[in-house]
Protein backbone atom coordinates (compact mmCIF):
# COMPACT_ATOMS: atom_id res chain seq x y z
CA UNK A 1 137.17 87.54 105.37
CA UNK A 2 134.50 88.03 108.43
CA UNK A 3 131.23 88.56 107.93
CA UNK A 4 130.63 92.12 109.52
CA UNK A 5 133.47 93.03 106.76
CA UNK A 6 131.32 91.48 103.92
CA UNK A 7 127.84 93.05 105.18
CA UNK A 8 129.68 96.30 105.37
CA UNK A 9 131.07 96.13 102.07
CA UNK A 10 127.94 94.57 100.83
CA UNK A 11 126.02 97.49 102.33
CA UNK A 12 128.43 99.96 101.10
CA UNK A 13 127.93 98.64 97.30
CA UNK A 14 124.25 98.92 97.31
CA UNK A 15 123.97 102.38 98.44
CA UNK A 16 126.51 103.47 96.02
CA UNK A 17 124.72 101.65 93.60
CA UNK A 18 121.37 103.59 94.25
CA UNK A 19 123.06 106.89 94.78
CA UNK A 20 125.23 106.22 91.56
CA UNK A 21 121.62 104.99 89.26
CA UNK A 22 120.14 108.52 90.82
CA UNK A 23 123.10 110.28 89.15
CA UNK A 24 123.41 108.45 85.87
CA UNK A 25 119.60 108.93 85.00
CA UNK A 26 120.44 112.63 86.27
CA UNK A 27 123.26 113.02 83.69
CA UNK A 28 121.47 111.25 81.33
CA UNK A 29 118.25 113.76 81.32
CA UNK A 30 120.62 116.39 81.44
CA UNK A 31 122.62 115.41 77.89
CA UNK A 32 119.14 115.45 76.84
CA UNK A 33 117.78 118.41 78.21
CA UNK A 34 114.74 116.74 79.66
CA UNK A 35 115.97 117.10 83.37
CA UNK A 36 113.13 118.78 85.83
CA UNK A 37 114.29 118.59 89.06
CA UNK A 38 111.52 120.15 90.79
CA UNK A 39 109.72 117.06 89.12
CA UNK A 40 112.49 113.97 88.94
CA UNK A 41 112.86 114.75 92.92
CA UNK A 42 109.62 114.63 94.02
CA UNK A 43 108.89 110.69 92.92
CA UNK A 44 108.56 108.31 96.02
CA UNK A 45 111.26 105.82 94.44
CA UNK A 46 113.89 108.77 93.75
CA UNK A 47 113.48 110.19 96.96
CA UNK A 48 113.70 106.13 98.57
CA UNK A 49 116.84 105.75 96.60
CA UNK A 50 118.98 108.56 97.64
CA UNK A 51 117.58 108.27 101.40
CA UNK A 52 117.83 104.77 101.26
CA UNK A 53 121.26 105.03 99.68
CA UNK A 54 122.89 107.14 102.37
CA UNK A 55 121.34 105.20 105.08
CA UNK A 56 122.78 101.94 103.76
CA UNK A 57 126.03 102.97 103.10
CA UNK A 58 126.14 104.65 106.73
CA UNK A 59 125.33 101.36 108.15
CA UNK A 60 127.73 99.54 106.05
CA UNK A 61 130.71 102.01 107.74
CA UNK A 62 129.14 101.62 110.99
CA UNK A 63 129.59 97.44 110.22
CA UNK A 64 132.86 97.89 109.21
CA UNK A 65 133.45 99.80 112.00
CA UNK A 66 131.77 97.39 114.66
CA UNK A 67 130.08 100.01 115.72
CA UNK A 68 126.86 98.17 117.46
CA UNK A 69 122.97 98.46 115.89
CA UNK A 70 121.32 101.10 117.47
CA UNK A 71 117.21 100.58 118.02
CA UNK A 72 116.96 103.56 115.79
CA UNK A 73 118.89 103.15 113.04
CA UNK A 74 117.20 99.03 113.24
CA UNK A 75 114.02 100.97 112.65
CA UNK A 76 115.29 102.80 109.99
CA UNK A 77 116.44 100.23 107.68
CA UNK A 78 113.34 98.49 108.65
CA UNK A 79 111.58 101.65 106.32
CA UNK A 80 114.42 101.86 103.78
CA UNK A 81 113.54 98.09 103.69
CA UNK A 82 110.21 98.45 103.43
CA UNK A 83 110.33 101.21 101.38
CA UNK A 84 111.95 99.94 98.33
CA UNK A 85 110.36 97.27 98.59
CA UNK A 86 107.06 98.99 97.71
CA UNK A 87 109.03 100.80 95.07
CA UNK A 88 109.56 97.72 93.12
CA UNK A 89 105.87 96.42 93.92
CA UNK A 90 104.33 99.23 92.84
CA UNK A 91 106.34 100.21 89.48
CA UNK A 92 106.09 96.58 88.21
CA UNK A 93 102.24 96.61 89.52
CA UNK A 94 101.04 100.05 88.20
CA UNK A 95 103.70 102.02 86.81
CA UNK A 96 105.93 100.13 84.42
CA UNK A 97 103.30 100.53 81.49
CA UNK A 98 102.16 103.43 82.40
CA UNK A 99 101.81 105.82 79.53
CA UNK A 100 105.01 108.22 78.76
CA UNK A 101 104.76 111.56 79.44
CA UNK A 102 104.33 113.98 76.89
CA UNK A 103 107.65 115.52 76.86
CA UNK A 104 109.28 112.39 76.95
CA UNK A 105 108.07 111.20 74.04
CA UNK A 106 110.84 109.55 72.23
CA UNK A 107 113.38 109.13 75.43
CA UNK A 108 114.38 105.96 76.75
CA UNK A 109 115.64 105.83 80.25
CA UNK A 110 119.17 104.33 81.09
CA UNK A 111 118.23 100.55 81.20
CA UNK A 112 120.86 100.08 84.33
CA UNK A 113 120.17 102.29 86.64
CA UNK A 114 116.08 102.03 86.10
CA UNK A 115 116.71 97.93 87.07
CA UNK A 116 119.11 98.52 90.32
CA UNK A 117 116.56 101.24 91.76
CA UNK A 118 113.34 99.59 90.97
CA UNK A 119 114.06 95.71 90.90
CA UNK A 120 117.60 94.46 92.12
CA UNK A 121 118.54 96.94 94.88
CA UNK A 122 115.29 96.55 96.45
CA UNK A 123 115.71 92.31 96.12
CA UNK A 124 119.28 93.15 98.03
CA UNK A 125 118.19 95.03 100.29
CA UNK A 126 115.00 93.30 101.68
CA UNK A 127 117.57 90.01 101.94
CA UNK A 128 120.00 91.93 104.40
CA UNK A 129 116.84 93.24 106.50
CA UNK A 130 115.70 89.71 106.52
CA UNK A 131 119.26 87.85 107.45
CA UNK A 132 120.69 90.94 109.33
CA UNK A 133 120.45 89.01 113.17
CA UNK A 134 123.41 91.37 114.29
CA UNK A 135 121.52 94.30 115.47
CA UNK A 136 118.87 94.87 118.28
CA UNK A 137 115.74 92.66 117.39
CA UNK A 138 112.47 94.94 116.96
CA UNK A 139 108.78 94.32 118.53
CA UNK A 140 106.18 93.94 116.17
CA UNK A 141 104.61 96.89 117.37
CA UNK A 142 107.73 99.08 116.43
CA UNK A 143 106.47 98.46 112.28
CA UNK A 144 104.15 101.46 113.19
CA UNK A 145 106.96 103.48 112.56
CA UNK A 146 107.59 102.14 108.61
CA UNK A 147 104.39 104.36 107.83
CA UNK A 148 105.35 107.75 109.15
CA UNK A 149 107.82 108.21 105.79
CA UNK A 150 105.35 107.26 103.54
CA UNK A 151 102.85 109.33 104.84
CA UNK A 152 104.99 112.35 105.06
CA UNK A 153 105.81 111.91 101.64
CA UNK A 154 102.40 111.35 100.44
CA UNK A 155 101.25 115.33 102.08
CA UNK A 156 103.51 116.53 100.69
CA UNK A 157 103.03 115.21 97.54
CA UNK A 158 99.02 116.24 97.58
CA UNK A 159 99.73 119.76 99.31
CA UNK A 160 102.59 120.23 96.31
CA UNK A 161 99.67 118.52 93.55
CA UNK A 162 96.65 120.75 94.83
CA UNK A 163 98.93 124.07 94.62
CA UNK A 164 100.03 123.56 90.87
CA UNK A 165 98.67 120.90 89.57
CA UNK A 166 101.57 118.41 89.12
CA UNK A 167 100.56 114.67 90.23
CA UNK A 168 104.28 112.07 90.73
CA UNK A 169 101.73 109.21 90.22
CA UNK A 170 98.53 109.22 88.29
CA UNK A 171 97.27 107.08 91.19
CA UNK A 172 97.25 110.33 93.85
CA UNK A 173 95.48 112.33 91.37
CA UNK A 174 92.24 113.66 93.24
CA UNK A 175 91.75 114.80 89.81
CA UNK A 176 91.81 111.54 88.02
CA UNK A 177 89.10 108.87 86.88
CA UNK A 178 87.82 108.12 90.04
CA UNK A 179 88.12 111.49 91.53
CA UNK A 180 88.83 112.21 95.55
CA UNK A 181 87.50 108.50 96.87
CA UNK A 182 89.95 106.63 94.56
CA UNK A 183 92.83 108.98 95.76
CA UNK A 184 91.99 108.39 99.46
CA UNK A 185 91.21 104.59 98.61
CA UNK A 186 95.19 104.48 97.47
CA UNK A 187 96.71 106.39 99.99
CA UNK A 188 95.12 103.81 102.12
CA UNK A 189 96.18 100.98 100.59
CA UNK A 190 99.54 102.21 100.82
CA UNK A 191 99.94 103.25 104.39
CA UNK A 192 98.04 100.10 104.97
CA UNK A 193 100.79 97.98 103.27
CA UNK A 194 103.47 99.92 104.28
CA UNK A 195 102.44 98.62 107.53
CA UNK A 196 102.10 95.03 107.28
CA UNK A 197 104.65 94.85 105.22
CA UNK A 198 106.36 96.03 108.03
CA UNK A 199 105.20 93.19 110.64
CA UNK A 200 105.82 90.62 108.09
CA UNK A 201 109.48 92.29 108.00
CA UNK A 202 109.91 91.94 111.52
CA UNK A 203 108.56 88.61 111.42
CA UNK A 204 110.54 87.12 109.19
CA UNK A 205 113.66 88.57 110.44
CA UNK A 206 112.58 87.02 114.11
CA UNK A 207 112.09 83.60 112.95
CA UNK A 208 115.35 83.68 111.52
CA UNK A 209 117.21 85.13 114.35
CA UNK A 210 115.07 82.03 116.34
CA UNK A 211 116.21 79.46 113.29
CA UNK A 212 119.76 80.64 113.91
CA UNK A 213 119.66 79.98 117.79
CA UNK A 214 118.47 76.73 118.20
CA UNK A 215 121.00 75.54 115.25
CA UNK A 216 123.84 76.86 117.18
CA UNK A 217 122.27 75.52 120.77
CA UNK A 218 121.93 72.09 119.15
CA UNK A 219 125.78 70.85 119.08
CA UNK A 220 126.12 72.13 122.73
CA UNK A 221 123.10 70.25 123.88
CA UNK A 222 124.75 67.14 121.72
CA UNK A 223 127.97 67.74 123.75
């Protein structure tokens, strides 16, 4: 078995997996008539998993396929990368003990599906970005780019929060303890490490493309 047919199967699995988590913890508030949709859709690491899903399971076809990298789609997986790997950051930073919500007072979310989205999927997918030396190698410069989904998300999530008063994340809340500056101080923070998160991405991914080179120019040279 090659190894563009195991990335592309690998790839294939773990957007299944994300999609599949997104529609188990669906079913699941469903059977227990706690589903909001207007609400479960609107959270950064929902939105990251289906996106992120698709995307992944596109380029896994395209691998199978050997259909070559574009520069584009390079650039998005660096921000599905990037992405859920923030997700995990952040819930196991700030959100993990987080008190329940009100109306979910006595619910426990589906263990499974709760671990792939916010812990393994992410682990899985950073380790492809990182050892994917296949498709067209990115500038630094290009990581710019890993901020513009973020961002979008986050305006819309503040334009949606101002209108009627629903927050995804207490942290966003202009409303909150520490009121407009600690909102801005966040949003910040995040497009900030969105961004370097990116170069070190890029970074990473270059020194092993580099690593890879000089261990396949060293028998020739010995030759």
């Amino acid at each position: 078995m090659n190894r563009s047919l195991l990335v592309g199967l690998a790839r294939i699995v773990v957007g299944l997996s994300l999609l599949g988590s997104v529609a188990w913890q669906v079913t699941d508030r469903l059977a227990n008539n706690l589903f909001r949709p207007a609400e479960y859709f609107a959270y950064f690491s929902i939105v990251s998993a289906i996106l992120v899903g698709i995307l992944w399971i596109t380029s896994g076809v395209l691998r199978l396929r050997q259909v070559p990298e574009s520069t584009t789609l390079a650039i998005l997986r660096l921000t599905g990368a990037a992405s859920m790997i923030v997700v995990a950051v952040v819930y196991h930073a700030l959100i993990s003990d987080a008190a329940v919500d009100p109306r979910d007072i006595g619910y426990d979310w589906p263990v499974l599906p709760n671990l792939i989205i916010h812990t393994w999927a992410p682990i899985a997918i950073a380790l492809d970005y990182l050892f994917s030396t296949r498709g067209p190698a990115l500038r630094l410069r290009q990581a710019l780019w890993v901020a513009v989904f973020p961002l979008t998300w986050l305006a819309f999530s503040v334009v949606r929060g101002l209108i009627d008063g629903w927050w995804p994340y207490w942290f966003i809340d202009p409303n909150g303890e520490g009121g407009v500056g600690s909102m801005l101080a966040y949003v910040l923070a995040i497009a900030s490490f969105f961004v370097i998160l990116g170069f070190v991405l890029i970074a990473l991914n270059l020194g092993v493309r580099r690593l890879l080179r000089r261990n396949s120019a060293e028998p020739k040279a010995q030759a």
